[in-house]
Protein backbone atom coordinates (compact mmCIF):
# COMPACT_ATOMS: atom_id res chain seq x y z
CA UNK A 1 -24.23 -9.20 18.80
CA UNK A 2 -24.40 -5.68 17.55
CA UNK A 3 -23.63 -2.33 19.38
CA UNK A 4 -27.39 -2.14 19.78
CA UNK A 5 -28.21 -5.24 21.41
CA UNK A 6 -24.97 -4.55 23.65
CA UNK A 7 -26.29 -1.55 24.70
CA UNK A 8 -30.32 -3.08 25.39
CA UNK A 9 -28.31 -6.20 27.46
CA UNK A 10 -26.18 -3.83 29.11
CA UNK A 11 -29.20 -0.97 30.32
CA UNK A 12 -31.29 -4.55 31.40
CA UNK A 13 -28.01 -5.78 33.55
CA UNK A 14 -27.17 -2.34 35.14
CA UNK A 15 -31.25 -1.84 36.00
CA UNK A 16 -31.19 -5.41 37.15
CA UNK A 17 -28.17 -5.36 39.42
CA UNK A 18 -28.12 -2.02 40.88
CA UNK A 19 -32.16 -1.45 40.80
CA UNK A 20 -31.04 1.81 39.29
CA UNK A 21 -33.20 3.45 36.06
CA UNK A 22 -30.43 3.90 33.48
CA UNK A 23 -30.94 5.68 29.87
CA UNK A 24 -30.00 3.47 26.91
CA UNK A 25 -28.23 7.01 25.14
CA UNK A 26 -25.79 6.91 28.53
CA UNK A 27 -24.74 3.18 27.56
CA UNK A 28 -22.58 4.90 24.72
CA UNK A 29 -21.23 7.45 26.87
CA UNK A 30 -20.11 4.74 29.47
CA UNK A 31 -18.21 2.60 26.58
CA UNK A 32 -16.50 5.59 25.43
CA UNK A 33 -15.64 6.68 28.33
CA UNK A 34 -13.97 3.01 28.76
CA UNK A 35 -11.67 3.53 25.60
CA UNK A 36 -10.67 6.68 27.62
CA UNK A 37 -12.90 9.42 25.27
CA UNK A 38 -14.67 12.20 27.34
CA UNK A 39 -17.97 11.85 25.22
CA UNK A 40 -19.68 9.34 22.78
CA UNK A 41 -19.47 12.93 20.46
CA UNK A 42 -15.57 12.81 20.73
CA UNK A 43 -15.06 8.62 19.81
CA UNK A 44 -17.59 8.97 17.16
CA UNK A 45 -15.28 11.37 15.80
CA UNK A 46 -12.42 9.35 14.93
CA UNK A 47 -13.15 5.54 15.93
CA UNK A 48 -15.97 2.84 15.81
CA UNK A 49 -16.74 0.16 18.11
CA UNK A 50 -15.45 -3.67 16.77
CA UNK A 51 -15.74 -6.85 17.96
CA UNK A 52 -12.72 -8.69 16.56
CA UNK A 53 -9.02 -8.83 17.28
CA UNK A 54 -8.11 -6.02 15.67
CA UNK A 55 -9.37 -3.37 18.26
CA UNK A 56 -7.99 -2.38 21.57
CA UNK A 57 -9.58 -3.09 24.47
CA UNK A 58 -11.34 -0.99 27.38
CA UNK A 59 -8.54 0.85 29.76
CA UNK A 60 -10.65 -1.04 32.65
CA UNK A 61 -10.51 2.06 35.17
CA UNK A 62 -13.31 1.84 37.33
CA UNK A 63 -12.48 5.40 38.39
CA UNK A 64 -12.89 6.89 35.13
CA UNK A 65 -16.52 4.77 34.80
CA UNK A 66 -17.63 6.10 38.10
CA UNK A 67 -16.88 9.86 37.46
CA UNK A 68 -18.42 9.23 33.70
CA UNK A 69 -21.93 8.33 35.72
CA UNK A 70 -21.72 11.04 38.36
CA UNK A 71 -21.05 13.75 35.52
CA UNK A 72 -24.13 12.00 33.56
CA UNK A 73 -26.08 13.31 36.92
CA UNK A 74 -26.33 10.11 38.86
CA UNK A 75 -26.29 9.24 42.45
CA UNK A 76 -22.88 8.82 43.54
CA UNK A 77 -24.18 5.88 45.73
CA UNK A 78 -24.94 4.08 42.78
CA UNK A 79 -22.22 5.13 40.70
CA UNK A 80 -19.43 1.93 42.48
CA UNK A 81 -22.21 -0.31 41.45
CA UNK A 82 -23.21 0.87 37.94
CA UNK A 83 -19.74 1.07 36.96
CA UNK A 84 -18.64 -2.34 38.30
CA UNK A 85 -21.92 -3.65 36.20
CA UNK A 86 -21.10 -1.93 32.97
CA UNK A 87 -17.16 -3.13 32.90
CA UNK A 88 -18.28 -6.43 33.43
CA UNK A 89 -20.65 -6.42 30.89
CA UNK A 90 -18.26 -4.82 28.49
CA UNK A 91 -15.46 -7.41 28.84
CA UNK A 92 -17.93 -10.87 28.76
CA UNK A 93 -18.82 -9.24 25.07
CA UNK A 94 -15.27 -8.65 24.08
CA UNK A 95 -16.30 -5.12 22.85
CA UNK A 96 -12.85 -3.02 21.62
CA UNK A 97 -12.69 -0.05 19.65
CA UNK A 98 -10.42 1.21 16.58
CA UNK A 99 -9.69 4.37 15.09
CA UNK A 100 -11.16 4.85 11.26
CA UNK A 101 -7.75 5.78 10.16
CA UNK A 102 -5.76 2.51 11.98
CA UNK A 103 -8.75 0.63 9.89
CA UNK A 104 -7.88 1.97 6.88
CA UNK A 105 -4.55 1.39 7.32
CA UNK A 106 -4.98 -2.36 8.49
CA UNK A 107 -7.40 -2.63 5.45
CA UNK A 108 -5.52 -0.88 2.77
CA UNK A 109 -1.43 -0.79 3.85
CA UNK A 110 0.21 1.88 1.46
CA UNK A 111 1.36 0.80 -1.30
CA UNK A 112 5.11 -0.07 -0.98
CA UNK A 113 7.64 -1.02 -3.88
CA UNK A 114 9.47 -4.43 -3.84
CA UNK A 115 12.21 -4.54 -1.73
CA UNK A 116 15.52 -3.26 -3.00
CA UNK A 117 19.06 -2.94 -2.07
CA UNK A 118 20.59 -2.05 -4.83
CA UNK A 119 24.09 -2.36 -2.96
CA UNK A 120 23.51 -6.15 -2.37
CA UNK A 121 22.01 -6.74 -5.41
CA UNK A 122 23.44 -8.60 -8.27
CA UNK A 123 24.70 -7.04 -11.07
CA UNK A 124 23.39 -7.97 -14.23
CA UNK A 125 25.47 -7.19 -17.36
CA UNK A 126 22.76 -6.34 -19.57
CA UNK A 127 21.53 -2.64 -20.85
CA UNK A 128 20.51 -0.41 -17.68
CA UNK A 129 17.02 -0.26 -19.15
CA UNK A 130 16.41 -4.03 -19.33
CA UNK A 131 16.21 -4.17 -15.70
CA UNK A 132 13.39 -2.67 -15.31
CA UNK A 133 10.40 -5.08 -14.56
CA UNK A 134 8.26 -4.57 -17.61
CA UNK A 135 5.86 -7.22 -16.76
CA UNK A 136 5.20 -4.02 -13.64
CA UNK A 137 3.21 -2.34 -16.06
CA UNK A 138 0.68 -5.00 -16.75
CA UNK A 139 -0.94 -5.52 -13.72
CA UNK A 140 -2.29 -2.64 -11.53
CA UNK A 141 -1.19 -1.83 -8.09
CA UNK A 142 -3.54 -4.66 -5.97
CA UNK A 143 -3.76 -4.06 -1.86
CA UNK A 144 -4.76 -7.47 -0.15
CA UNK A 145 -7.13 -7.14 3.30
CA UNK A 146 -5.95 -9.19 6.12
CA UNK A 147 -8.19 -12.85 5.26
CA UNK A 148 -7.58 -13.77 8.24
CA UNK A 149 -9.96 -11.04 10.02
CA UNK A 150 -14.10 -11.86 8.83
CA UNK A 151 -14.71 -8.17 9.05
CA UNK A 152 -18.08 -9.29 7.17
CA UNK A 153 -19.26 -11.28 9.99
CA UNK A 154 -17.97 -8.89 12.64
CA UNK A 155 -21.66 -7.15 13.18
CA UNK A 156 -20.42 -4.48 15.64
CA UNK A 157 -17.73 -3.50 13.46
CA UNK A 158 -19.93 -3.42 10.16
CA UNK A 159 -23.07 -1.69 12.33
CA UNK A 160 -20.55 0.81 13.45
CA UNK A 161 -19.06 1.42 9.67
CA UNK A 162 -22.72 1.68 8.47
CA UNK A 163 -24.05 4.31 10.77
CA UNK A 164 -20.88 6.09 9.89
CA UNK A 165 -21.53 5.85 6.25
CA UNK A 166 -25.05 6.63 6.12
CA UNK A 167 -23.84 10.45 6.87
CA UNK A 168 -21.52 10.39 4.64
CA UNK A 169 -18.24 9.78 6.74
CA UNK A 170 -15.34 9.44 4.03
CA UNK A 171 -13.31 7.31 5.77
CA UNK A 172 -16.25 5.03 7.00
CA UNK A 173 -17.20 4.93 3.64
CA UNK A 174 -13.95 3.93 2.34
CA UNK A 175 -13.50 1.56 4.72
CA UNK A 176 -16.31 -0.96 3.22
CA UNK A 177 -15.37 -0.12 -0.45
CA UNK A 178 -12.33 -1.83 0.45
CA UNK A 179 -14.66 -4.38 2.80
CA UNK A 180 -16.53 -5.40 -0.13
CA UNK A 181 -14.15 -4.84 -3.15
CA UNK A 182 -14.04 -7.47 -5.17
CA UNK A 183 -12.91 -7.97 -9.57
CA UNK A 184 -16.27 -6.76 -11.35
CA UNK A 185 -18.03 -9.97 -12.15
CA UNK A 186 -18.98 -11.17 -15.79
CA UNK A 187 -22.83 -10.96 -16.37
CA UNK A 188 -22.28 -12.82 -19.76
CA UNK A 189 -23.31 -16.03 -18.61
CA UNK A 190 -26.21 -14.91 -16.93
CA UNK A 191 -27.58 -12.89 -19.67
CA UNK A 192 -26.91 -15.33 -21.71
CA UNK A 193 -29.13 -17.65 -19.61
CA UNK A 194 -31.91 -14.69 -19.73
CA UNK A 195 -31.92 -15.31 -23.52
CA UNK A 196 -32.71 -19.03 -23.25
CA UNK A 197 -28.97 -20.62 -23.71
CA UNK A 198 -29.53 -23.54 -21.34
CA UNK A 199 -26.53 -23.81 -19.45
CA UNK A 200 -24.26 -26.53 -18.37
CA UNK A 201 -24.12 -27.80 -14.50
CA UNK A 202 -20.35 -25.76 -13.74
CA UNK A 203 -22.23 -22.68 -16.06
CA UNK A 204 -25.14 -22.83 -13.78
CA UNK A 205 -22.39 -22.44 -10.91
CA UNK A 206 -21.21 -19.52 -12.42
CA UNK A 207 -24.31 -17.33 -13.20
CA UNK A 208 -24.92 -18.16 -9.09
CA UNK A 209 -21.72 -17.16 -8.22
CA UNK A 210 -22.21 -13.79 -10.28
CA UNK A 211 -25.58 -13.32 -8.43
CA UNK A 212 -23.76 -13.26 -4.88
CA UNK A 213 -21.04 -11.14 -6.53
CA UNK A 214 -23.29 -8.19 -8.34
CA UNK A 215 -24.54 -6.68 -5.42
CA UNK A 216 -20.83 -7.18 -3.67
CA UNK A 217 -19.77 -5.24 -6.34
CA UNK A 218 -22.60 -3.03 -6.40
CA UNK A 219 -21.97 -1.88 -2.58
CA UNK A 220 -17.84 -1.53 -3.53
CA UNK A 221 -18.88 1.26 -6.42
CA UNK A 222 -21.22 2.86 -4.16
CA UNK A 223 -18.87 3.12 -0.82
CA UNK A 224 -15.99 4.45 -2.96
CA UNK A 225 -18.34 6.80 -4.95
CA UNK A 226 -19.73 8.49 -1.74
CA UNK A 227 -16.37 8.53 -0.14
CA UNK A 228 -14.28 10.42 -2.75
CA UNK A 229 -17.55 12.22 -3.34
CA UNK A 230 -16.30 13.67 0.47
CA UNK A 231 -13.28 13.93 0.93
CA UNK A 232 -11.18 11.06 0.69
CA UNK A 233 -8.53 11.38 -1.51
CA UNK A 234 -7.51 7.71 -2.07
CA UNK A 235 -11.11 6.91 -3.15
CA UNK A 236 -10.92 9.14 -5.48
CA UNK A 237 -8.17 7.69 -7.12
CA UNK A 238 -8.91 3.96 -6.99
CA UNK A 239 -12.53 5.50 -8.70
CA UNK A 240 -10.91 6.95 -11.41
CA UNK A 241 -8.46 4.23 -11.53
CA UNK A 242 -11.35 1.12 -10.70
CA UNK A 243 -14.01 2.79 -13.91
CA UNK A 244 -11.58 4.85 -15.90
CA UNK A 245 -13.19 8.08 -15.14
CA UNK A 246 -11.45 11.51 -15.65
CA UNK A 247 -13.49 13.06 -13.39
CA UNK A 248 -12.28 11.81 -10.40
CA UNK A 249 -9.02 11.87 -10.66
CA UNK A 250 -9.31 15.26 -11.77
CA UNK A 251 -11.09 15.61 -8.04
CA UNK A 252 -8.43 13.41 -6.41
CA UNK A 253 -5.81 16.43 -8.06
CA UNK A 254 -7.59 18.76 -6.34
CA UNK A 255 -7.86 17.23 -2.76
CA UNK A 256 -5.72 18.11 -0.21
CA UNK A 257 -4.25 14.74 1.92
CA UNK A 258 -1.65 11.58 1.31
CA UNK A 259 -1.59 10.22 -1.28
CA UNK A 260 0.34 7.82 -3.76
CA UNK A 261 2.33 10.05 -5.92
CA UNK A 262 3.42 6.89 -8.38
CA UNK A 263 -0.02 5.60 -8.50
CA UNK A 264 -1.49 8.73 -9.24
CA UNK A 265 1.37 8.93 -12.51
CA UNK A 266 0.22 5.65 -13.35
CA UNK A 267 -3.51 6.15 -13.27
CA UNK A 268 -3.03 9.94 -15.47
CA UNK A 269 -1.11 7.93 -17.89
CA UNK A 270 -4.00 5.09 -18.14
CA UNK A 271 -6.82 8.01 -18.73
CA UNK A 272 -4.38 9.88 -20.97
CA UNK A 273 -3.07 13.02 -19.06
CA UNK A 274 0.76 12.23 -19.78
CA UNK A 275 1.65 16.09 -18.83
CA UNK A 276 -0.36 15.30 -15.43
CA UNK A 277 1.35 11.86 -15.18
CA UNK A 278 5.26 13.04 -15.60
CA UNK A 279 4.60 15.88 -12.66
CA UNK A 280 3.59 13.41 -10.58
CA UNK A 281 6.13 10.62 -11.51
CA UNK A 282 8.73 13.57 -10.78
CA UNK A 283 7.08 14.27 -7.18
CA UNK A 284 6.89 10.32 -6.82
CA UNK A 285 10.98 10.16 -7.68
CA UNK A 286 11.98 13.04 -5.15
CA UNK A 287 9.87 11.24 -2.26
CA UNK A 288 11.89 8.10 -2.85
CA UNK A 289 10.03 5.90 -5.25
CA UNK A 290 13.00 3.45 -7.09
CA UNK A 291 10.48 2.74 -9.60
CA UNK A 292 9.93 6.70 -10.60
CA UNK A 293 13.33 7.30 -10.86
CA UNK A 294 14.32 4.08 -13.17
CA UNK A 295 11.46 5.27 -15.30
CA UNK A 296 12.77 8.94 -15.34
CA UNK A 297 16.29 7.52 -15.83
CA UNK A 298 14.85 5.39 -18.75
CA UNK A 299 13.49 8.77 -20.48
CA UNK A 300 16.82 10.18 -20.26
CA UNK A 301 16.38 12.73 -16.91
CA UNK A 302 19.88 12.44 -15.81
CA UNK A 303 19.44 13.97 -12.27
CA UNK A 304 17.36 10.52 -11.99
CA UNK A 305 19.84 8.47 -13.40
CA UNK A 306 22.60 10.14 -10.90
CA UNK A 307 20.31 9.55 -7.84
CA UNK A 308 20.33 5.77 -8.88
CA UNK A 309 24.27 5.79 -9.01
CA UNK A 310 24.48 7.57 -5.53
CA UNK A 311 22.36 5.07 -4.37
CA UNK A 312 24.14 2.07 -5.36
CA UNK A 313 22.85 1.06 -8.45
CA UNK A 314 25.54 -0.73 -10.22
CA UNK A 315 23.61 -0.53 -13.73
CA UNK A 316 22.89 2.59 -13.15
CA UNK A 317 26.97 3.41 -12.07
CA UNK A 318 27.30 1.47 -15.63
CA UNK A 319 25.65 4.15 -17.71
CA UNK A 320 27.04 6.72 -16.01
CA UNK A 321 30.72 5.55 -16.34
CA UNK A 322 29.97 5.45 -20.27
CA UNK A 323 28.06 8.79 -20.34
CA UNK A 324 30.78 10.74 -18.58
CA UNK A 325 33.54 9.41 -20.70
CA UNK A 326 31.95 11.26 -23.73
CA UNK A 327 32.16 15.11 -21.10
CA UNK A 328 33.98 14.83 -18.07
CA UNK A 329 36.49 11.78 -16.85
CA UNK A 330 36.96 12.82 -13.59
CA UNK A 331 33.47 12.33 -13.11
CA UNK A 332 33.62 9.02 -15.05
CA UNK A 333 36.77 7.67 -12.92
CA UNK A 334 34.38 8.83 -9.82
CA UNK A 335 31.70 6.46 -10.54
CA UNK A 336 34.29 3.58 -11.89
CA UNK A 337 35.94 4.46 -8.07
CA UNK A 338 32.26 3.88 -6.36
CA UNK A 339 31.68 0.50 -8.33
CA UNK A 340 35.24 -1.07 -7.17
CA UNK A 341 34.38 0.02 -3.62
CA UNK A 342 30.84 -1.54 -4.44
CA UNK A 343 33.00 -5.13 -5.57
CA UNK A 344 31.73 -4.83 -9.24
CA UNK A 345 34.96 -3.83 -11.70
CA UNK A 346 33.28 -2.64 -15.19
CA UNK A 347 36.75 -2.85 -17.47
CA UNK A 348 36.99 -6.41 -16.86
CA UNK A 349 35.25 -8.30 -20.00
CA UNK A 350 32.93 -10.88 -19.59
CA UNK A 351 33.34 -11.90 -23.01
CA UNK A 352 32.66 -15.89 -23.15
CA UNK A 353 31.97 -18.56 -25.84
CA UNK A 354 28.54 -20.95 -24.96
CA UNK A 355 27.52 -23.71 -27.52
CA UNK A 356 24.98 -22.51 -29.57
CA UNK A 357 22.41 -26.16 -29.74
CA UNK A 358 22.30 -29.45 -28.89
CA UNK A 359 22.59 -30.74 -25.35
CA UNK A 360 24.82 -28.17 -23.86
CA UNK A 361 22.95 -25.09 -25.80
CA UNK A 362 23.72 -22.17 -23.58
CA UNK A 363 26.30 -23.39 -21.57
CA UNK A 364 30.19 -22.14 -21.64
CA UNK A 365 32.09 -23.65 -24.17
CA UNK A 366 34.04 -26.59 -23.98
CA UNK A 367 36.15 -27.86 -26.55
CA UNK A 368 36.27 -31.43 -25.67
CA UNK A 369 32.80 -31.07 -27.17
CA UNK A 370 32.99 -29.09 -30.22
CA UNK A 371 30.48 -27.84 -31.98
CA UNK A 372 29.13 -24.62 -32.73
CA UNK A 373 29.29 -21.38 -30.59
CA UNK A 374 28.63 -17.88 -29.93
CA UNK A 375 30.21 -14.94 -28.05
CA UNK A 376 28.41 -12.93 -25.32
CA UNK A 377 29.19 -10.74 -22.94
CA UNK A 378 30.91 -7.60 -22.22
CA UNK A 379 34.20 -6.46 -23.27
CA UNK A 380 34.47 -3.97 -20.48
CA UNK A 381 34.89 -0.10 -20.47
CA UNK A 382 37.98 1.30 -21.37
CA UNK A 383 39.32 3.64 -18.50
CA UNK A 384 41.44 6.60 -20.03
CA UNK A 385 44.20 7.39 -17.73
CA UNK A 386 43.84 11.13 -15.45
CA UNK A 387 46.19 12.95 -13.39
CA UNK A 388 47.07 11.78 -9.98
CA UNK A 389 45.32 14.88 -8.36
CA UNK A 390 42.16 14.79 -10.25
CA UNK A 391 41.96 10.66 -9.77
CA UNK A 392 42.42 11.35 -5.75
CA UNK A 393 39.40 13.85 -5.99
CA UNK A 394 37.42 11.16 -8.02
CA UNK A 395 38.29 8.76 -5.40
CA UNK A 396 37.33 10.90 -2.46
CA UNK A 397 34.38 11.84 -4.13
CA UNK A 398 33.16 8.18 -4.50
CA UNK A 399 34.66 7.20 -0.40
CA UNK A 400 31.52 9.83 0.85
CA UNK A 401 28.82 8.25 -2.02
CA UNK A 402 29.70 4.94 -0.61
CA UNK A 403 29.98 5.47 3.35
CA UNK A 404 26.38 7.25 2.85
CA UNK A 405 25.46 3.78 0.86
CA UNK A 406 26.60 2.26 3.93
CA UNK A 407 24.45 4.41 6.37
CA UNK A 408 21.46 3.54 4.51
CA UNK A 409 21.96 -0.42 4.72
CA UNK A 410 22.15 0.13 8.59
């Protein structure tokens, strides 16, 4: 059922019941007025009718229903009654409403870094840079709707999107890009098939699969074209990011709103403004993004490489031990300080012997075996030895980096 036939069943059951003339128009006012809105005016606004689980449902005050129908100018005899009619009518066809932004946000949850706690996590005795994921690079950010909700099939919730969209609502418009986004389909196949390749049974199944996918796609470009065409600033992006196209993320630059700052840094560096991409991997690192500041710390930024150390990040407390031997041991003997408080202890070697081939290739050495080997490991840093008084500063200094590593893990 759509909000249209909703409102023709519910104008026939109130005129039925009550033997009271009631405008269609005053059918939206009354379910607005049930999700606790003043006018139809103020919930188009900001929300849209739906008919799955994900809305909330009517406030169910009969009070609020009856004034609604006095102020629309009718009888207040009739008012108990119409009300009563419309709330029961509303609740048999499991009409709720949402607002556009809780859609989005259901739809398209911000994009959030893999979890990290770089106090917990193992230690790795391998070059700082090596940890980072490089495999990260490869694949672009991808957002994941809930599967379990058939938003296609939900016709009040898609009517109530479309008659958004058709005056160019950003957010309604956004909100079936992301309905109806979907990889771009090959058309090889097909036009292969238009120049008289005959096709094998699975190739057939293909080229039909691509004809239900086009105009999916299709709608996806559109939606997202019209909404960063008004507004929205996260269109605009995943545009310029979807059909590699400077000119909107040149718009998305110039929008005012939320945004991703990481994903925008990634998306300048695909299309090639790497001055554009560094500002906003910078802006990305100072709002907390772990993956902007191990790729700042990887160009050499020290300030990001220090913010990994203070929080925890025993590679990073690794190459800062090293670097600070070369300028300042105090500082060095700080961070060596915060690593034993963290249980990692970077003078002690890890040097070991491992067979190198046959059937224990890899594995620690053992000499009841034989055979050839190879050394790996770490020999540890060397400490050089500081005064008493500068080695209690270093100490203290380390105590507050790790009780405010502690805070954070609460």
């Amino acid at each position: 059922m759509t909000i249209k036939q909703f409102a023709f069943t519910a104008q026939q059951h109130i005129q039925t019941t009550t033997n009271t003339q009631f405008k269609r128009a005053h059918i939206y006012e009354l379910i607005s007025a049930s999700f606790g809105y003043k006018s139809f005016a103020a919930f188009s606004s900001e929300a849209i009718f739906v008919d799955s689980t994900i809305g909330s449902a009517a406030n169910n005050s009969t009070a609020n229903l009856v004034g609604r129908v006095i102020q629309l100018g009718y009888p207040g005899e009739h008012a108990s009654n119409v009300a009563k009619c419309f709330a029961d009518k509303l609740a048999e066809c499991s009409i709720t409403f949402i607002k556009i932004r809780d859609l989005l946000a259901l739809l398209d949850p911000p994009n959030t870094e893999k979890s990290r706690d770089p106090y917990y996590d193992e230690y790795e005795d391998d070059d700082f840079y090596d940890d980072i994921d490089e495999d990260e690079d490869e694949d672009e950010a991808k957002v994941e709707v809930d599967t379990s909700i058939d938003f296609v099939n939900s016709p009040v919730l898609m009517e109530s999107l479309q008659q958004l969209a058709v005056q160019n609502h950003p957010d309604a418009n956004y909100a079936l890009a992301i309905i109806y986004r979907i990889p771009e389909p090959s058309s090889y196949l097909y036009e292969e098939s238009l120049r008289g390749r005959k096709l094998t049974s699975i190739e057939r199944q293909w080229v039909d699969e691509y004809l239900v996918q086009k105009p999916i796609y299709e709608k996806y470009q559109h939606h997202l074209k019209v909404a960063a065409l008004n507004g929205c600033r996260a269109a605009a992006l995943e545009y310029a990011a979807t059909f590699n196209d400077d000119e909107f993320f040149t718009l998305a630059e110039k929008m005012n709103g939320d945004i991703n700052a990481l994903r925008m840094s990634e998306v300048a560096d695909s299309l090639g403004f790497y001055e554009s991409s560094q500002i906003w991997l910078k802006r990305a690192a100072e709002e907390g993004s772990y993956d902007a500041l191990e790729e700042l710390a990887e160009s050499g930024e020290y300030w990001a490489l220090k913010r990994l150390g203070e929080l925890g990040d025993l590679a990073a407390i690794r190459a800062l031990i090293e670097r600070e031997l070369d300028a300042n041991h105090q500082e060095a003997w700080t961070w060596h300080h915060l690593a034993l408080l963290l249980g990692k202890d970077f003078t002690e070697s890890t040097l070991r012997a491992y067979h190198d081939g046959g059937m224990y290739d890899g594995q620690e050495y053992d000499d009841d075996y034989g055979g050839a080997l190879y050394v790996a490991g770490d020999e540890g840093v060397y400490m050089p030895s500081i005064e008493g008084e500068l080695n209690k500063q270093a100490l203290e200094a380390a105590e507050v980096m790790f009780a405010n590593i502690q805070k954070r893990q609460e």
